[in-house]
C-alpha atoms as a PDB file:
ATOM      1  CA  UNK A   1     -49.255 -18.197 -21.830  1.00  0.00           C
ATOM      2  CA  UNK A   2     -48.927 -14.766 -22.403  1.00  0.00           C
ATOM      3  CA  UNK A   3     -45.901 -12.135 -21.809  1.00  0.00           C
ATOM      4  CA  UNK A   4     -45.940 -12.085 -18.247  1.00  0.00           C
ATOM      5  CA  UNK A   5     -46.398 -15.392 -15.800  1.00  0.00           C
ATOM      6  CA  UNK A   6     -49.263 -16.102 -13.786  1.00  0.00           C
ATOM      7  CA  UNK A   7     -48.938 -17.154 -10.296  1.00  0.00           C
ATOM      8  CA  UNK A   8     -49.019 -20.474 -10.910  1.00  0.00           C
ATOM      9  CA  UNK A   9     -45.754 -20.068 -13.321  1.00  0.00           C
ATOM     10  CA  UNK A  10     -43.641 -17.589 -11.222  1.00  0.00           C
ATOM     11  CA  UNK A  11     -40.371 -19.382  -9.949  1.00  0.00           C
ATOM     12  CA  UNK A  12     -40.285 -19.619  -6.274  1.00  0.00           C
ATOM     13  CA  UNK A  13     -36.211 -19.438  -4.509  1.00  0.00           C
ATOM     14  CA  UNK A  14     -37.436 -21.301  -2.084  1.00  0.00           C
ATOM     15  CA  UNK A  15     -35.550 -18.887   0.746  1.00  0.00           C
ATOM     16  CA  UNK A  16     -32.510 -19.423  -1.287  1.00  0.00           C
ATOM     17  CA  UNK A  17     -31.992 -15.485  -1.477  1.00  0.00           C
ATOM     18  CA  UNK A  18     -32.740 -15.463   2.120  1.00  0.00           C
ATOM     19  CA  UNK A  19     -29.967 -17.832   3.194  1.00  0.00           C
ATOM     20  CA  UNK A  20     -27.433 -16.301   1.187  1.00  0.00           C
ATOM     21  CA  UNK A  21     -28.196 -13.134   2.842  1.00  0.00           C
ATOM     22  CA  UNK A  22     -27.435 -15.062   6.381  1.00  0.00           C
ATOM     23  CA  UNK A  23     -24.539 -17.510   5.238  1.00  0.00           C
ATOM     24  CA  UNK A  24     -22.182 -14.771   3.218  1.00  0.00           C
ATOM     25  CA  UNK A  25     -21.247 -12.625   6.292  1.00  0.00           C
ATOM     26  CA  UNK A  26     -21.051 -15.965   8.794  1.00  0.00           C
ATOM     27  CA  UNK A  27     -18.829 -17.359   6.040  1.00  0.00           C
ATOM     28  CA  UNK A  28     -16.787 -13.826   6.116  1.00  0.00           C
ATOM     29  CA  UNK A  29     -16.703 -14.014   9.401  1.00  0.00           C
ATOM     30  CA  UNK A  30     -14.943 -16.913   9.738  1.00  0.00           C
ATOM     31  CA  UNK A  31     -12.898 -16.625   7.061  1.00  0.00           C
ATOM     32  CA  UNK A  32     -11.655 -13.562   8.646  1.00  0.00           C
ATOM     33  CA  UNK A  33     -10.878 -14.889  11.955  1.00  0.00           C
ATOM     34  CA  UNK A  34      -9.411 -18.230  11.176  1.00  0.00           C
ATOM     35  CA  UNK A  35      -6.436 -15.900   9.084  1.00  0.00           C
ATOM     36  CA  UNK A  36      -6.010 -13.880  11.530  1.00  0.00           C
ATOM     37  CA  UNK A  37      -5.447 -16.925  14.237  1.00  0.00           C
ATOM     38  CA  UNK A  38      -3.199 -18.626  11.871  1.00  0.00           C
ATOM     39  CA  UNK A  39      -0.912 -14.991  11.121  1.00  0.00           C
ATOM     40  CA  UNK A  40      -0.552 -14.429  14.664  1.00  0.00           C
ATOM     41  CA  UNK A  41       1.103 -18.390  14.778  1.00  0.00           C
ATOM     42  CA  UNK A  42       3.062 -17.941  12.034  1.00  0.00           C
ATOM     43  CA  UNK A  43       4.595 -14.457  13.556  1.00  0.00           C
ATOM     44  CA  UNK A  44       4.887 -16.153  16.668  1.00  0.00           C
ATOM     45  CA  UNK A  45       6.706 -18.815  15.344  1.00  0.00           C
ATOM     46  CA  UNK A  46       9.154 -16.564  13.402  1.00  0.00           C
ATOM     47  CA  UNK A  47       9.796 -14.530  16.381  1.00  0.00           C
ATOM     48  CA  UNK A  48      10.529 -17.590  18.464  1.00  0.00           C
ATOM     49  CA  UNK A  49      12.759 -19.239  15.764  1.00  0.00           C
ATOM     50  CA  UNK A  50      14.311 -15.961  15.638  1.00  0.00           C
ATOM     51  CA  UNK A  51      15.161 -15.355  19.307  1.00  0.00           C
ATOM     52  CA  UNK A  52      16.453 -19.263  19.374  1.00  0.00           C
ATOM     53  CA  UNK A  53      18.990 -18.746  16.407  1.00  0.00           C
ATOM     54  CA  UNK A  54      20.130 -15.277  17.886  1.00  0.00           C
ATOM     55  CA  UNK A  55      20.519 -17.207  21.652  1.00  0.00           C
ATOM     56  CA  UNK A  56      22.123 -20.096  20.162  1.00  0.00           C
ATOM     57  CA  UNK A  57      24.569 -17.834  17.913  1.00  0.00           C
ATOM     58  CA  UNK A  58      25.532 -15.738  20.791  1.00  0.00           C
ATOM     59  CA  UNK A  59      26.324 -19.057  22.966  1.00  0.00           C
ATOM     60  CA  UNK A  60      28.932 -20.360  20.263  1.00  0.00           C
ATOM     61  CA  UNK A  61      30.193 -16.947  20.692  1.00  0.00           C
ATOM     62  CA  UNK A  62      30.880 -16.591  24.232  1.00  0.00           C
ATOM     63  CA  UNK A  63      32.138 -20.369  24.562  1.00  0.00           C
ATOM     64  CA  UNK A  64      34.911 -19.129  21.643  1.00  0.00           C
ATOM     65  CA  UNK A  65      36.128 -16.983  24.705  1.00  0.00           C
ATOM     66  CA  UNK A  66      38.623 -13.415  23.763  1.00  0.00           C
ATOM     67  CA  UNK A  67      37.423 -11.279  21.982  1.00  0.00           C
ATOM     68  CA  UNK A  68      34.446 -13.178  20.400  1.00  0.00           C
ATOM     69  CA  UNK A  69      32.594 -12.816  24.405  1.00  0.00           C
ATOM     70  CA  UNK A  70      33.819  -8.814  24.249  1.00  0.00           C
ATOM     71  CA  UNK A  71      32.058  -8.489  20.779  1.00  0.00           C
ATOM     72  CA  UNK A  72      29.092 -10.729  22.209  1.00  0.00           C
ATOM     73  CA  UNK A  73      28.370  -8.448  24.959  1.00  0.00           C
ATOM     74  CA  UNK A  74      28.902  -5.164  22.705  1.00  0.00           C
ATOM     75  CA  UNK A  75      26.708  -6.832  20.230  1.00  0.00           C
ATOM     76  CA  UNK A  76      23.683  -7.255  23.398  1.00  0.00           C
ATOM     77  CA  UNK A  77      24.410  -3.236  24.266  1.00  0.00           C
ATOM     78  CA  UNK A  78      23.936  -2.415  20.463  1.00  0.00           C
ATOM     79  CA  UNK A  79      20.495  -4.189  20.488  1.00  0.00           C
ATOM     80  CA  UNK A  80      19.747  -2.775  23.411  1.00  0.00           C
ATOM     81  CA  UNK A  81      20.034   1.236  22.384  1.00  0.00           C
ATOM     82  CA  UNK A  82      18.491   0.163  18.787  1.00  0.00           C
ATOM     83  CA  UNK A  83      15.376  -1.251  20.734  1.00  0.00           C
ATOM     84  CA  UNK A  84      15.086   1.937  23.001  1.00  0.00           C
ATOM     85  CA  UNK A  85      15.553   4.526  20.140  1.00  0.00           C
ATOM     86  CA  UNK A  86      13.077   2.528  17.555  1.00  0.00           C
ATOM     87  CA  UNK A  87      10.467   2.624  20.494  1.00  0.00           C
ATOM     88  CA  UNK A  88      11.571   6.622  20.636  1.00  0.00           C
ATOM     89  CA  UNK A  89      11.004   6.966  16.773  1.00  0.00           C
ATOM     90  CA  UNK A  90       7.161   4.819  17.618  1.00  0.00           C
ATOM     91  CA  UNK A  91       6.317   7.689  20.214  1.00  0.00           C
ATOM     92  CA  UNK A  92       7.321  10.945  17.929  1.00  0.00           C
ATOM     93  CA  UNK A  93       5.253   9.348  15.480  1.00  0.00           C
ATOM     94  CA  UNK A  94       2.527   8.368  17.594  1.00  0.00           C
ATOM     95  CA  UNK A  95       2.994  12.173  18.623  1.00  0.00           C
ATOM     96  CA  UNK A  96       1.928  13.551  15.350  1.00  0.00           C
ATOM     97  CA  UNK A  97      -0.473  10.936  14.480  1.00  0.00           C
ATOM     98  CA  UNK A  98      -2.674  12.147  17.285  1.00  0.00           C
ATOM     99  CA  UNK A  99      -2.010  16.040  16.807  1.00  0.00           C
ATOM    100  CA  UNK A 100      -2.956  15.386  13.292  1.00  0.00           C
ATOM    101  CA  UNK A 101      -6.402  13.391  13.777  1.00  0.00           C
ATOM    102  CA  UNK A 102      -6.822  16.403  16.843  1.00  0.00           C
ATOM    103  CA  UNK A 103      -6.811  19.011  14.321  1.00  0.00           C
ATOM    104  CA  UNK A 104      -8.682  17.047  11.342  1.00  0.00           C
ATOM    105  CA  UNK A 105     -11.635  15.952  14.207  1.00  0.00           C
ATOM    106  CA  UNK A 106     -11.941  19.516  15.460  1.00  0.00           C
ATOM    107  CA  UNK A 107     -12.386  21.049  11.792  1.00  0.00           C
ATOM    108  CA  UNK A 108     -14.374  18.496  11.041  1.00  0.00           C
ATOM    109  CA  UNK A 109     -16.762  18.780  14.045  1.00  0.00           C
ATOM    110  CA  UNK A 110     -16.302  22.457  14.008  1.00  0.00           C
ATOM    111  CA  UNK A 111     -17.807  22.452  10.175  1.00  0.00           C
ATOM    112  CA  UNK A 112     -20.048  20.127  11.446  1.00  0.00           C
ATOM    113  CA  UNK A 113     -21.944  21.249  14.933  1.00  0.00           C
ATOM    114  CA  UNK A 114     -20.583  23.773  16.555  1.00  0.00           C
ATOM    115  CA  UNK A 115     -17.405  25.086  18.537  1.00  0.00           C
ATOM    116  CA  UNK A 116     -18.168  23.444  22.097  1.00  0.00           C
ATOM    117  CA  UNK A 117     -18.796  20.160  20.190  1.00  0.00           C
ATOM    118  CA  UNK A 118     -15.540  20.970  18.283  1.00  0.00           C
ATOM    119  CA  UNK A 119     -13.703  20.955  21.393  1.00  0.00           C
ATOM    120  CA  UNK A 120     -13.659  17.385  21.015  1.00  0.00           C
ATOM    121  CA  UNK A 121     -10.651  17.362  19.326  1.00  0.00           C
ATOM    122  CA  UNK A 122      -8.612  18.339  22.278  1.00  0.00           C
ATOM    123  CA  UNK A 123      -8.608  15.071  23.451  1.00  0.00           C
ATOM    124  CA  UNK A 124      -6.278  13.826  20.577  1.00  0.00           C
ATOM    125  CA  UNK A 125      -4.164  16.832  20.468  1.00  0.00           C
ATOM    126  CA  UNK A 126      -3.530  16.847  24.380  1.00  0.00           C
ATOM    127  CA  UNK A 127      -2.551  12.996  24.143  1.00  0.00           C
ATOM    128  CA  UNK A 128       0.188  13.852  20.902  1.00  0.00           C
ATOM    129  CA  UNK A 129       1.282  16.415  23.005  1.00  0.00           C
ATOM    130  CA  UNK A 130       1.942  14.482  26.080  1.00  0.00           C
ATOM    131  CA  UNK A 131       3.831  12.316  23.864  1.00  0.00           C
ATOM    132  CA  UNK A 132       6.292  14.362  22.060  1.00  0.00           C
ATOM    133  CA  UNK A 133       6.756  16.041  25.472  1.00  0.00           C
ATOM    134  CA  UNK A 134       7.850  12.897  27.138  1.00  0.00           C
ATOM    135  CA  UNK A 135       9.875  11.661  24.072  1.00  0.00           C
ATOM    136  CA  UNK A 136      11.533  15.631  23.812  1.00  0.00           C
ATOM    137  CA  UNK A 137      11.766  16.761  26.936  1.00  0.00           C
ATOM    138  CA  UNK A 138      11.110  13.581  29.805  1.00  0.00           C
ATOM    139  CA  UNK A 139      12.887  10.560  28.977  1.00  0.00           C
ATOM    140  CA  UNK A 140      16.389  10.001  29.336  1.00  0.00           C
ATOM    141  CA  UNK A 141      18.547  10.225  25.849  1.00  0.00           C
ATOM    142  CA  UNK A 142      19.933   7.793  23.565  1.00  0.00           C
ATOM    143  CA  UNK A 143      23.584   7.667  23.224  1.00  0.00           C
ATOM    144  CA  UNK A 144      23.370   7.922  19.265  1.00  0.00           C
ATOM    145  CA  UNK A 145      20.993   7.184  16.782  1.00  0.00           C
ATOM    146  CA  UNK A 146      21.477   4.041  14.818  1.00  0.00           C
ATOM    147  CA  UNK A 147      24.797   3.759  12.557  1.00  0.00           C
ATOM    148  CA  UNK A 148      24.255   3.793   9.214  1.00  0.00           C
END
């Protein structure tokens, strides 16, 4: 036996390496999809608790009668305007999300390649400008922005 083993002493994995090179990304994988299956049923489930409590709230409401079915449908209207101008809010930023990544692609490509290639990044840019046009100039205004 000297310093370094003969053939007959080298340890074999026996493909060992070889299936842990195949079983860590199918094990990933899996992982990775089963917890996104089970977040999308959990936020489902919250959302549909969430509409039934809201539903149920606003029933007791309107069955009070008066003023509680006035404040009921004032409450509906409030929602209402708060989902349309959040939605407004998702489209400026949208907006400058793709003028932004428009700008950065067309440096980058421009650094890159060449102009024509560069041109690329018009695509982006023309899309975040559609989108702060429609949101500035197309749709039809809020009354007010949310109360604070």
């Amino acid at each position: 036996m000297g310093r370094y083993p003969g053939k007959e002493e080298e340890m074999d994995s026996h493909g060992l390496v070889e299936a842990l090179g195949v079983m860590v990304p199918i094990v990933f994988m899996v992982v990775l999809f089963t917890f996104i299956t089970i977040a999308t049923w959990l936020g489902n489930r919250l959302r549909e608790r969430q509409a039934f409590y809201k539903s149920e709230t606003l029933r007791r409401i309107t069955e009070a009668g008066g003023e509680g079915s006035k404040a009921a449908m004032e409450l509906l209207r409030e929602e209402g305007r708060l989902k349309l101008f959040q939605g407004r809010e998702n489209l400026k930023i949208g907006g400058v999300v793709n003028l932004g990544v428009g700008i950065g692609l067309m440096i980058l490509l421009r650094a890159l390649v060449s102009w024509s290639v560069a041109m690329c990044g018009l695509i982006p840019i023309l899309i975040g400008v559609g989108l702060l046009v429609y949101v500035y100039a197309l749709a039809a205004p809020v009354e007010q922005g949310p109360k604070a």
